[in-house]
Protein backbone atom coordinates (compact mmCIF):
# COMPACT_ATOMS: atom_id res chain seq x y z
CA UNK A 1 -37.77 13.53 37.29
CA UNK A 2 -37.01 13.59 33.16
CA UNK A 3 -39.08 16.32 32.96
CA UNK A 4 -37.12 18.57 35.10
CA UNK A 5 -33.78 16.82 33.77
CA UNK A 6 -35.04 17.88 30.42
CA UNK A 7 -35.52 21.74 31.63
CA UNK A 8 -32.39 22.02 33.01
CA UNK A 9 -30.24 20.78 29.55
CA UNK A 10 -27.19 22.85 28.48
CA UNK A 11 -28.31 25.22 25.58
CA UNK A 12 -25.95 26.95 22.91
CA UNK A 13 -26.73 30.08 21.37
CA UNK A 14 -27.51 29.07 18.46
CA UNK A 15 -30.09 25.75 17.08
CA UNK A 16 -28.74 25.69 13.63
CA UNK A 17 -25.61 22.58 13.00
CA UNK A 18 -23.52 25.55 12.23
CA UNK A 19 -24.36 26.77 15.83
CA UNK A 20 -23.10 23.92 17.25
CA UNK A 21 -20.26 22.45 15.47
CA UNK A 22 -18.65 25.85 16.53
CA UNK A 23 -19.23 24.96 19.99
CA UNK A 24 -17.95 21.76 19.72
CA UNK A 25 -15.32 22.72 17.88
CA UNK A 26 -13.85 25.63 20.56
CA UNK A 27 -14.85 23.20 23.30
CA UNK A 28 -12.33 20.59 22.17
CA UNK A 29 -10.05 22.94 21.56
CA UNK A 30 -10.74 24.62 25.07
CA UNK A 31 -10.42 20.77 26.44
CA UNK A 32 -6.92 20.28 24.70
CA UNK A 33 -5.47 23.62 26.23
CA UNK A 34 -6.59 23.14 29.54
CA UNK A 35 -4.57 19.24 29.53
CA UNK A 36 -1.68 20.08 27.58
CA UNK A 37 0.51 17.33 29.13
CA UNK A 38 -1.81 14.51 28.72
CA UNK A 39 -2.93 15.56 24.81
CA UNK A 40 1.05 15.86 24.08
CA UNK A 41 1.47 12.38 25.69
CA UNK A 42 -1.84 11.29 23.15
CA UNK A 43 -0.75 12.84 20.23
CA UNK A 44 3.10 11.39 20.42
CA UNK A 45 1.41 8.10 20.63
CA UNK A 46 -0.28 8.48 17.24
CA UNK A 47 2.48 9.96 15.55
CA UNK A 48 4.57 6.85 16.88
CA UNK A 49 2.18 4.91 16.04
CA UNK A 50 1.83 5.85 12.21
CA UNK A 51 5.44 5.98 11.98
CA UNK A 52 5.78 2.53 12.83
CA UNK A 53 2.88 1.98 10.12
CA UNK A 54 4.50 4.46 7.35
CA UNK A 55 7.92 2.92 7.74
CA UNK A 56 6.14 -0.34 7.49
CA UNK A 57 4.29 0.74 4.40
CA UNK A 58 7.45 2.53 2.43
CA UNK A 59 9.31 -0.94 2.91
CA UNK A 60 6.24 -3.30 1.71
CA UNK A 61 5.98 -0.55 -1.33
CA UNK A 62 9.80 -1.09 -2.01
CA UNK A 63 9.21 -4.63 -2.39
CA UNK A 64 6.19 -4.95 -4.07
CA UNK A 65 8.04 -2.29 -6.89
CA UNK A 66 11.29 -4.55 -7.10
CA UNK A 67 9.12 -7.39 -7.53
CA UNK A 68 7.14 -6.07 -10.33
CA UNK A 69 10.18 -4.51 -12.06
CA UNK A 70 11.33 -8.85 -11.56
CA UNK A 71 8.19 -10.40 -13.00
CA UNK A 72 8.55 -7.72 -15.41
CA UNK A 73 11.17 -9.47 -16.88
CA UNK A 74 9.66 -12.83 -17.71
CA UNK A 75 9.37 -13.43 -21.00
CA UNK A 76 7.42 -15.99 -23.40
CA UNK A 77 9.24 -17.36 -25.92
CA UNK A 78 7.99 -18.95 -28.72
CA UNK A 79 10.85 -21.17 -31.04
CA UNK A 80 10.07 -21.67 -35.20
CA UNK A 81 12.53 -24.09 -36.69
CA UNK A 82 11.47 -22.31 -40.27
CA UNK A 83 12.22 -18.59 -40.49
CA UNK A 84 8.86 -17.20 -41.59
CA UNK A 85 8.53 -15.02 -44.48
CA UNK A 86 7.39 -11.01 -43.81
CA UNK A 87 3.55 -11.97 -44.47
CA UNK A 88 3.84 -14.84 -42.33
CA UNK A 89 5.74 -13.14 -39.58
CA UNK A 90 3.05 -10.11 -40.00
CA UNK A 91 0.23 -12.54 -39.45
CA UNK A 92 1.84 -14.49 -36.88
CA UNK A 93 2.35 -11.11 -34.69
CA UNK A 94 -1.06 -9.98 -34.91
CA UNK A 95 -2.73 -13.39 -33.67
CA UNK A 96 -0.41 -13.04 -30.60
CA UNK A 97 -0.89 -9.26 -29.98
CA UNK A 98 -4.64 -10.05 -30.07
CA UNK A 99 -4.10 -12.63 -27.31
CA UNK A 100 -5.88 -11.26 -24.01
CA UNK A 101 -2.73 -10.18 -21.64
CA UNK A 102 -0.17 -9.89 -24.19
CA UNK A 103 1.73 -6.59 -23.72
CA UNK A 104 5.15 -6.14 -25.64
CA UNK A 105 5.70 -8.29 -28.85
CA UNK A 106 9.60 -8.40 -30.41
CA UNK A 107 11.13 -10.95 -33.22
CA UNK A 108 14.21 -12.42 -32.99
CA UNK A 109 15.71 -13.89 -35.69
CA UNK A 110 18.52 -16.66 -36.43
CA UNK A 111 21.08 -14.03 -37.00
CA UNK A 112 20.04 -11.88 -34.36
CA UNK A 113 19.63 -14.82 -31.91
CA UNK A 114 23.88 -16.00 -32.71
CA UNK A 115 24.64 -12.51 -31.97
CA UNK A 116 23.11 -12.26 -28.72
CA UNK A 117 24.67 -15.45 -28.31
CA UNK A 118 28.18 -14.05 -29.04
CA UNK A 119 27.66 -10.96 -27.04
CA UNK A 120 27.19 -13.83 -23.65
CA UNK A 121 30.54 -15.49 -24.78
CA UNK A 122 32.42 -12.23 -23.77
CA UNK A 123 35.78 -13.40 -25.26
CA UNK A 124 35.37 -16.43 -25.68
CA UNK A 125 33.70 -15.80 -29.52
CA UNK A 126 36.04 -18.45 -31.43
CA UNK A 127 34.48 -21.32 -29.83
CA UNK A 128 31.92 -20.23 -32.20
CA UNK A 129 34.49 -20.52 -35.17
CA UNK A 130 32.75 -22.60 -37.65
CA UNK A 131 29.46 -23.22 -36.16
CA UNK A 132 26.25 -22.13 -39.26
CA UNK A 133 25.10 -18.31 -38.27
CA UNK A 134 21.30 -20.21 -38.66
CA UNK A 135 22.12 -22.86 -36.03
CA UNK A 136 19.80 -20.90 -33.53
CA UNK A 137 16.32 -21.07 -33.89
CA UNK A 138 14.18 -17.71 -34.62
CA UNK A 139 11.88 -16.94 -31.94
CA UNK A 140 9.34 -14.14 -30.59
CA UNK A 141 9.87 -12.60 -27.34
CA UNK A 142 6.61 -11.60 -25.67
CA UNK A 143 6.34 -9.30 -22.47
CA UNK A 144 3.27 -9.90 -20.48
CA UNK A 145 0.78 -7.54 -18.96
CA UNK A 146 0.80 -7.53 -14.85
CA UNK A 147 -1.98 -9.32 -14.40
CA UNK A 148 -1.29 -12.23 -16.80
CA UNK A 149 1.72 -12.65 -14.96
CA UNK A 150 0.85 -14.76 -12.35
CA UNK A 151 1.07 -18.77 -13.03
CA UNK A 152 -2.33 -19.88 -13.58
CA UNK A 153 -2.63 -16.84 -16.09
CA UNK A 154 0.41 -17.68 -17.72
CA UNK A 155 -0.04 -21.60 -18.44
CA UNK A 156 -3.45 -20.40 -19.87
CA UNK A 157 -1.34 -17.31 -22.11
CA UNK A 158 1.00 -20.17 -23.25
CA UNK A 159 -2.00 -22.77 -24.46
CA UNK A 160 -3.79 -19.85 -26.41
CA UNK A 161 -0.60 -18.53 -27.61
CA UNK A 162 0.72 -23.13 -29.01
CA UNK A 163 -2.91 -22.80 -30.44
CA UNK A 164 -0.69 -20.30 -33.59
CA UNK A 165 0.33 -22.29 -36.63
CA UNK A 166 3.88 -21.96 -37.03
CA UNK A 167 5.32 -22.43 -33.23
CA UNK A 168 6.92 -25.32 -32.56
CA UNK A 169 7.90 -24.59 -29.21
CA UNK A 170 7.20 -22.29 -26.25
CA UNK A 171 9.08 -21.82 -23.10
CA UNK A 172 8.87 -19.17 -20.16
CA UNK A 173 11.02 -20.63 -17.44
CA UNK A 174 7.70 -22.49 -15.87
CA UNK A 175 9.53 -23.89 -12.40
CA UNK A 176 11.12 -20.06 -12.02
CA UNK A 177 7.65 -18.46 -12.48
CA UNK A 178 6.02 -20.78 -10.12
CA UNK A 179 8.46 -20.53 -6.95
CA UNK A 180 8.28 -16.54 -7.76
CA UNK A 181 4.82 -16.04 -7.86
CA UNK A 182 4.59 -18.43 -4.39
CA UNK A 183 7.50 -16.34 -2.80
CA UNK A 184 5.55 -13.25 -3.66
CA UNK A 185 1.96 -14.35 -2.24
CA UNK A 186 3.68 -15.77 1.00
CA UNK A 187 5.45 -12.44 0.86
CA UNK A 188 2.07 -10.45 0.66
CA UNK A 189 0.30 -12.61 2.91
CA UNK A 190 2.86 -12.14 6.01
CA UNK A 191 2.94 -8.14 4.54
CA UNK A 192 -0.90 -8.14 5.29
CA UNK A 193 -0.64 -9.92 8.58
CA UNK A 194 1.71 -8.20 10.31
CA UNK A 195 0.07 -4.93 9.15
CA UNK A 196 -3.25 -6.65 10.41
CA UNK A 197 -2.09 -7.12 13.75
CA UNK A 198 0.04 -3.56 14.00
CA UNK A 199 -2.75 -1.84 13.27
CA UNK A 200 -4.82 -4.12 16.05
CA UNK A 201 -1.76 -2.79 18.39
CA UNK A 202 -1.88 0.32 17.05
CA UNK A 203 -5.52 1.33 17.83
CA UNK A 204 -5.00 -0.68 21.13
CA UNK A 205 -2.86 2.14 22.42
CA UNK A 206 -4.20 4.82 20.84
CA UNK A 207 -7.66 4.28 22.63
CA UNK A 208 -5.88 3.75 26.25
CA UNK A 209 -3.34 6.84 25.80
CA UNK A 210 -6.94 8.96 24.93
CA UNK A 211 -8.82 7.33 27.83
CA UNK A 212 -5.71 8.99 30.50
CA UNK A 213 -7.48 12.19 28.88
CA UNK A 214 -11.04 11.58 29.58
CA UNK A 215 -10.56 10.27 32.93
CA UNK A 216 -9.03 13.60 34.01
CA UNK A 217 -12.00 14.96 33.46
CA UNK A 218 -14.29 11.85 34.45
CA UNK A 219 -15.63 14.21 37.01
CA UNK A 220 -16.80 16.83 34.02
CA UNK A 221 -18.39 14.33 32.24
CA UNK A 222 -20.36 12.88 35.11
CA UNK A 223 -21.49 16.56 35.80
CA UNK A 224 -22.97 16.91 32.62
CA UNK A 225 -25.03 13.78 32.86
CA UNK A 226 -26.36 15.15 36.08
CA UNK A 227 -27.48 18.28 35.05
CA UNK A 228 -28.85 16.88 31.62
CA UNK A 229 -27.18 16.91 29.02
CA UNK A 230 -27.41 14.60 25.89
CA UNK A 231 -24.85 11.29 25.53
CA UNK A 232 -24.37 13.12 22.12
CA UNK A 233 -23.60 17.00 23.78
CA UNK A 234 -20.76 15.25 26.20
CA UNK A 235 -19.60 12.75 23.04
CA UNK A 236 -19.25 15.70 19.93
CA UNK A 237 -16.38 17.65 21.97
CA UNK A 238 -14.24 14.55 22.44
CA UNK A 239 -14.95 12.99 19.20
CA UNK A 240 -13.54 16.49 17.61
CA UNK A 241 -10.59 16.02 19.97
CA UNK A 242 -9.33 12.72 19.17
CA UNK A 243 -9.79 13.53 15.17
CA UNK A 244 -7.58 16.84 16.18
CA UNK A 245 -5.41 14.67 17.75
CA UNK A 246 -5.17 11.93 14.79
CA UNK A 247 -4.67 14.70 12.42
CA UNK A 248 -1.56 16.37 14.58
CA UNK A 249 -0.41 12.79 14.81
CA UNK A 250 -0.39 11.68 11.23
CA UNK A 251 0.74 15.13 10.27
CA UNK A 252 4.25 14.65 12.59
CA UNK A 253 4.49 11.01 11.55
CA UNK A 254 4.37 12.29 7.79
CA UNK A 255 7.06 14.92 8.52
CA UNK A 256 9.09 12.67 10.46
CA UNK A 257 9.10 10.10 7.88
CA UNK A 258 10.03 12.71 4.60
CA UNK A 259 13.21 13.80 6.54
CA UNK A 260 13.99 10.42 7.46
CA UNK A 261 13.35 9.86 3.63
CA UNK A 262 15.65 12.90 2.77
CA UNK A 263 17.96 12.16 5.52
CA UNK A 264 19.52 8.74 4.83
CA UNK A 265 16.37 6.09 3.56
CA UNK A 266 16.35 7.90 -0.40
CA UNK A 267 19.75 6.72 -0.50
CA UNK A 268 20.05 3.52 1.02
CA UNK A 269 20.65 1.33 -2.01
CA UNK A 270 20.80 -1.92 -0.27
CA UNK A 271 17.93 -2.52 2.33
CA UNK A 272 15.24 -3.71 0.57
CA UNK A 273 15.78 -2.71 -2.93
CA UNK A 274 17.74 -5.39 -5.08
CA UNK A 275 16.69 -3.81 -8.48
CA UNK A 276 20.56 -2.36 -9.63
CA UNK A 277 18.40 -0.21 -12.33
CA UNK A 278 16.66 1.96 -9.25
CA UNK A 279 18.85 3.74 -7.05
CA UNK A 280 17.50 4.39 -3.20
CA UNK A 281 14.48 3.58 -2.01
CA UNK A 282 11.15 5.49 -3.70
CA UNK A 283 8.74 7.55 -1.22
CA UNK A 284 5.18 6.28 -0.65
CA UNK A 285 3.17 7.33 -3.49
CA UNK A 286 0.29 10.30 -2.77
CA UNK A 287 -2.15 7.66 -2.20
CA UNK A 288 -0.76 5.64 0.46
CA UNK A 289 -0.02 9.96 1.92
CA UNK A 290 -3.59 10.26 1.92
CA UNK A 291 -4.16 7.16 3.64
CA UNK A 292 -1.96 7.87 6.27
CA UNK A 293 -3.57 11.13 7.04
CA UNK A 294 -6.71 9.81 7.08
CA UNK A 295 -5.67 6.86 9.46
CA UNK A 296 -4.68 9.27 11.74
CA UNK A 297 -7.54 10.70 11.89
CA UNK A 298 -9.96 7.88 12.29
CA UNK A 299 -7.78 6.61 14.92
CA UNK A 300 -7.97 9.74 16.91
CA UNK A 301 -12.13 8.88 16.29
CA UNK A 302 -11.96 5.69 17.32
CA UNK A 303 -10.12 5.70 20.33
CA UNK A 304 -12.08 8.60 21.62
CA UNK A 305 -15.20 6.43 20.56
CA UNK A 306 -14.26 3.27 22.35
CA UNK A 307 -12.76 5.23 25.30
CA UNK A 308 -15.92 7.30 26.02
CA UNK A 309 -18.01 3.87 26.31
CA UNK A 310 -16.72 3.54 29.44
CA UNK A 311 -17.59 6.87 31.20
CA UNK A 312 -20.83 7.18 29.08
CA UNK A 313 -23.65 4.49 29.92
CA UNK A 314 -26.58 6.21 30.32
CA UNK A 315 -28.90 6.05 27.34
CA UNK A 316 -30.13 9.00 25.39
């Protein structure tokens, strides 16, 4: 019985890969013209789909830009009751710009510091009538690096950094920092989860919209098992259509989603970005593009894989 199964395979004419990747290349293409309906229905799915993901995406990429631009903004600041002379000062600056994480170094000094001072007053300067111009401690202003932002890697920065002869005093606004940096992990953590479970959703649907297109032809596929042919010869066809498919999908979603972004979302100053030094929202950098794309097209993979496991039980 195998041995005449065996005779009686499909053949293509050609053996080489090249041979045969044509085949299954004009086959799919062959299988998506002859169902037009049901691959339109499959590929609006996916591009829904990935919309609902991109939108997702160019929100969480908003936020996670505002709140870098914020932690940007936290600053070290370490207080010297004694203004320190310009070799003192020199040395003082080098020991912290060799500190692991430091990023932008700037000195204040007493005059500088009641100026700033008098800048905040904003018309209300003569309560300063009187008061010493050196009543304000000098002080250096130190800008982190991104990753020695977070609070663990800050108290740590601020140790090395009380370690210097000459500071007295260091602050950085230690209860802010903390409830920021929680507030942005909680934030990241229900970012990941919800993207978790929509892509979970996502490949859900994808894989049942595809079946509806290889049960129209369950009675093809069960043909070709009679007469022979490999799990693999029936499989290659609609594994090429489903990546086809993922591809057209991602490809509308990304369209869609760059006239949305030129439509109205570029300027819409107010929904997730609270930064007022960025105006609009920014697009989803080429990366995340990519990634899209290439969603797409693993979806379209996938659900044909997982789909064709149902038709296709017969070992090799």
């Amino acid at each position: 019985m195998s041995r005449n199964k065996q005779s009686i395979r499909p053949t293509l004419s050609g053996d080489g890969i090249g041979d045969k990747l044509r085949y299954f290349i004009s086959r799919a293409i062959l299988n998506i013209r002859q169902n037009v309906l049901v691959n339109v229905l499959t590929i609006g799915t996916i591009t829904l789909a990935l919309l609902i993901v991109s939108l997702f995406l160019l929100v969480f990429v908003n936020l996670e830009s505002t709140a870098d631009e914020w932690s940007g903004k936290i600053q070290v600041t370490a207080y010297f009751e004694t203004e320190p002379s310009s070799q003192e000062l020199a040395a003082m600056l080098a020991r912290i710009k060799a500190i692991q994480g430091t990023d932008k170094v700037s000195y204040v000094s007493k005059g500088e510091a009641m100026e700033r001072f008098r800048s905040r007053l904003k018309g209300q300067e003569t309560l300063l009538d009187g008061v010493p111009a050196d009543v304000l401690p000098s002080s250096i202003e130190i800008t982190l690096k991104r990753q020695s932002r977070e609070d663990g890697a800050m108290q740590a920065y601020v140790e090395r950094l009380k370690n210097i002869p000459g500071i007295d005093e260091v602050q950085y606004g230690e209860e802010w920092v903390r409830r920021f940096n929680t507030f942005m992990n909680f934030l990241r953590f229900v970012g990941a989860l919800l993207g978790g479970f929509l892509l979970m959703a996502v490949l859900f649907i994808v894989s049942n919209t595809i079946k509806l297109t290889i049960y129209a032809r369950k009675e093809e596929l069960e043909v070709m098992d009679l007469v022979g042919a490999t799990r693999f010869f029936i499989k290659a066809p609609f594994l090429i259509e489903g990546i086809l498919q993922g591809a057209a999908g991602a490809v509308l979603a990304l369209l869609i989603l760059v006239a949305a972004y030129f439509g109205f979302l570029h300027s819409a100053t107010n929904f997730v970005n609270f930064s007022s030094s960025v105006t609009g929202l920014s697009f989803l950098p080429a990366g995340y593009v990519a990634g899209i794309f290439a969603g797409g097209v693993i979806l379209g993979f996938l659900g044909s894989l997982t789909s064709l496991k149902r038709f296709i039980n017969n070992p090799q």
